[in-house]
C-alpha atoms as a PDB file:
ATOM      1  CA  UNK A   1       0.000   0.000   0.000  1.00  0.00           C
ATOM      2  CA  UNK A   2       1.253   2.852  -0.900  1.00  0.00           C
ATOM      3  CA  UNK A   3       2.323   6.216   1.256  1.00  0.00           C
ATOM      4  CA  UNK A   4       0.698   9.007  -0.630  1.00  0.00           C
ATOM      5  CA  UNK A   5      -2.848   8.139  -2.692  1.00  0.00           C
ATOM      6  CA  UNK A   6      -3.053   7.901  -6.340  1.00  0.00           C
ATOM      7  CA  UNK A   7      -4.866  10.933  -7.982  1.00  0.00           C
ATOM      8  CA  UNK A   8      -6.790  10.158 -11.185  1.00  0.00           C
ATOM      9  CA  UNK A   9      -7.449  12.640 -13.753  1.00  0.00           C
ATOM     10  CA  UNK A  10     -11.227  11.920 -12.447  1.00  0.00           C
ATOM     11  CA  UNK A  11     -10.700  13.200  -9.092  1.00  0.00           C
ATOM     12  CA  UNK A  12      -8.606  16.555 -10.313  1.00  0.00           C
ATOM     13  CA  UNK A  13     -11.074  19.417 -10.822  1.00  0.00           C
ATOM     14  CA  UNK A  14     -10.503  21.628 -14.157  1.00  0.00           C
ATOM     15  CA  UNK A  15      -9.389  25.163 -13.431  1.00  0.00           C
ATOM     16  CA  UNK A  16     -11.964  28.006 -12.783  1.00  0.00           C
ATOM     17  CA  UNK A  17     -11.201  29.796 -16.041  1.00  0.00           C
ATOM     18  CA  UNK A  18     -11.730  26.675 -17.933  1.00  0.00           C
ATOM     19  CA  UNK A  19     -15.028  26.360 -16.705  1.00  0.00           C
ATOM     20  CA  UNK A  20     -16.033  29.771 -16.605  1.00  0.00           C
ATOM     21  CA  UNK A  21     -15.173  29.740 -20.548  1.00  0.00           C
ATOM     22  CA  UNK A  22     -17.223  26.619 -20.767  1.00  0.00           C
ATOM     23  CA  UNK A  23     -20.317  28.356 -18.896  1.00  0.00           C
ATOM     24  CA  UNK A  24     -20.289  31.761 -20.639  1.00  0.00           C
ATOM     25  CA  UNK A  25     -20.341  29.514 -24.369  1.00  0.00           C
ATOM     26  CA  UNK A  26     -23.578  27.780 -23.080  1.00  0.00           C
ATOM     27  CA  UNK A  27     -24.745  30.699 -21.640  1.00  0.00           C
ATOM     28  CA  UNK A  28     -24.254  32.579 -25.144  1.00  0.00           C
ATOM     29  CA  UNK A  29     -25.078  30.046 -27.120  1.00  0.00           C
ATOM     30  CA  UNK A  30     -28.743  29.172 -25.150  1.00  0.00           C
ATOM     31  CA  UNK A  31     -29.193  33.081 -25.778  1.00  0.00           C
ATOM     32  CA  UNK A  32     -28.733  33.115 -28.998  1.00  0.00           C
ATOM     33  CA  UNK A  33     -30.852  29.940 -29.846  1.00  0.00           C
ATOM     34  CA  UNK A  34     -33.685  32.351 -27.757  1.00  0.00           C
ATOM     35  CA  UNK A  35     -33.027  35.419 -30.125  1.00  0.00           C
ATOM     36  CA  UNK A  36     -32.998  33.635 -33.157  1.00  0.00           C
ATOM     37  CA  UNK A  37     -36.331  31.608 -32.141  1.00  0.00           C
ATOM     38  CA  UNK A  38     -37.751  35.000 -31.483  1.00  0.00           C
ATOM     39  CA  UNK A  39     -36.963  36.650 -34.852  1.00  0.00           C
ATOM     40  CA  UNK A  40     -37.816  33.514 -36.914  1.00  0.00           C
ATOM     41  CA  UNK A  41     -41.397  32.904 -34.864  1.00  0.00           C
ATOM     42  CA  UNK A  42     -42.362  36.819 -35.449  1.00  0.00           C
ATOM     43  CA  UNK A  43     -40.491  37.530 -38.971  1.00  0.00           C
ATOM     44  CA  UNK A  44     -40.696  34.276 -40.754  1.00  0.00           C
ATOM     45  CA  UNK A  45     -42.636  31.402 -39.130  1.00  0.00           C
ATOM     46  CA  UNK A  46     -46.050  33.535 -38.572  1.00  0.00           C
ATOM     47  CA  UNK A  47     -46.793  33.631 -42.086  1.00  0.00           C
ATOM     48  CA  UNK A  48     -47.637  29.993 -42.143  1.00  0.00           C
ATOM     49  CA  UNK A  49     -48.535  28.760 -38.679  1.00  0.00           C
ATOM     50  CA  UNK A  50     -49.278  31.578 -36.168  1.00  0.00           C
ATOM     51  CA  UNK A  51     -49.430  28.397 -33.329  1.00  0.00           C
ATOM     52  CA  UNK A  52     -45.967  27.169 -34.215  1.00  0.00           C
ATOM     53  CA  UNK A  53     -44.865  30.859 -33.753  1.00  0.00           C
ATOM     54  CA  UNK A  54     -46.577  30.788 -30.484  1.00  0.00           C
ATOM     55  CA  UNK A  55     -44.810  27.428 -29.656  1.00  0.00           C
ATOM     56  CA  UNK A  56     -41.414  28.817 -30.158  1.00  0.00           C
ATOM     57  CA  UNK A  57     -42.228  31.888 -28.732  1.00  0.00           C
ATOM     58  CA  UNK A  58     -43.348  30.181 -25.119  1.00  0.00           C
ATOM     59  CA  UNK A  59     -39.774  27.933 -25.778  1.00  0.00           C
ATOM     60  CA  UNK A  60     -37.840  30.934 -26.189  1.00  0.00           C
ATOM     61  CA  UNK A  61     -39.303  32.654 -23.035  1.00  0.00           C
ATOM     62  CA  UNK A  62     -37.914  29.375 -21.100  1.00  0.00           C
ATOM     63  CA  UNK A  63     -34.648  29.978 -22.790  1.00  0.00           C
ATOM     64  CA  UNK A  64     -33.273  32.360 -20.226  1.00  0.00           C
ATOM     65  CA  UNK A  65     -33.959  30.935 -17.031  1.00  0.00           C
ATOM     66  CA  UNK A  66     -32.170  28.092 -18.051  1.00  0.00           C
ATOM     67  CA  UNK A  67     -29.414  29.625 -19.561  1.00  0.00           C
ATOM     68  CA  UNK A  68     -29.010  31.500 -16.328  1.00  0.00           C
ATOM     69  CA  UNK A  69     -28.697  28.464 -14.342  1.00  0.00           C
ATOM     70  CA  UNK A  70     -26.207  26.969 -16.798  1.00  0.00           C
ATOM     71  CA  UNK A  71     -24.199  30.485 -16.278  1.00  0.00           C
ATOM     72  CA  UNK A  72     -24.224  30.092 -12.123  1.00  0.00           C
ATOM     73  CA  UNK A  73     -23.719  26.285 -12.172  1.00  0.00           C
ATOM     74  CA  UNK A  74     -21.540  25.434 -10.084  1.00  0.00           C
ATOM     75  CA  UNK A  75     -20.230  29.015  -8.234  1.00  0.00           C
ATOM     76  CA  UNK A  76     -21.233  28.270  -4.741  1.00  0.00           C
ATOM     77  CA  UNK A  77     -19.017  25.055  -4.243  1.00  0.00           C
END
């Protein structure tokens, strides 16, 4: 048995700016997924289904909550 425990790359925790980097891309990329939804549902998709612009509208609206989870995951540990 050994003296001093084996660390696995498992057990070693990536540094904060890595996942900071990692949050802020999901959180800008969930955004932008929400804009885009927006401007397609209103500009585009309401010409031939007002209910499927509806429909993406109510997703979009449920787009930043979440995306502001996936931006504080993690901070309090």
């Amino acid at each position: 048995m050994s003296r001093f425990p084996r660390v696995t790359s498992g057990a070693v925790r990536r540094p904060q700016s890595e996942r900071l980097r990692r949050r802020r891309r999901w959180y800008f990329a969930l955004m932008g997924v929400c804009v885009a939804l927006i401007v397609l549902a209103w500009n585009l998709v309401r010409l031939w289904s007002t209910t499927a612009a509806v429909a993406m509208s109510v997703v979009a609206a449920v787009l930043p909550p979440i995306a502001v989870i996936v931006a504080n995951w993690g901070e309090d540990r």
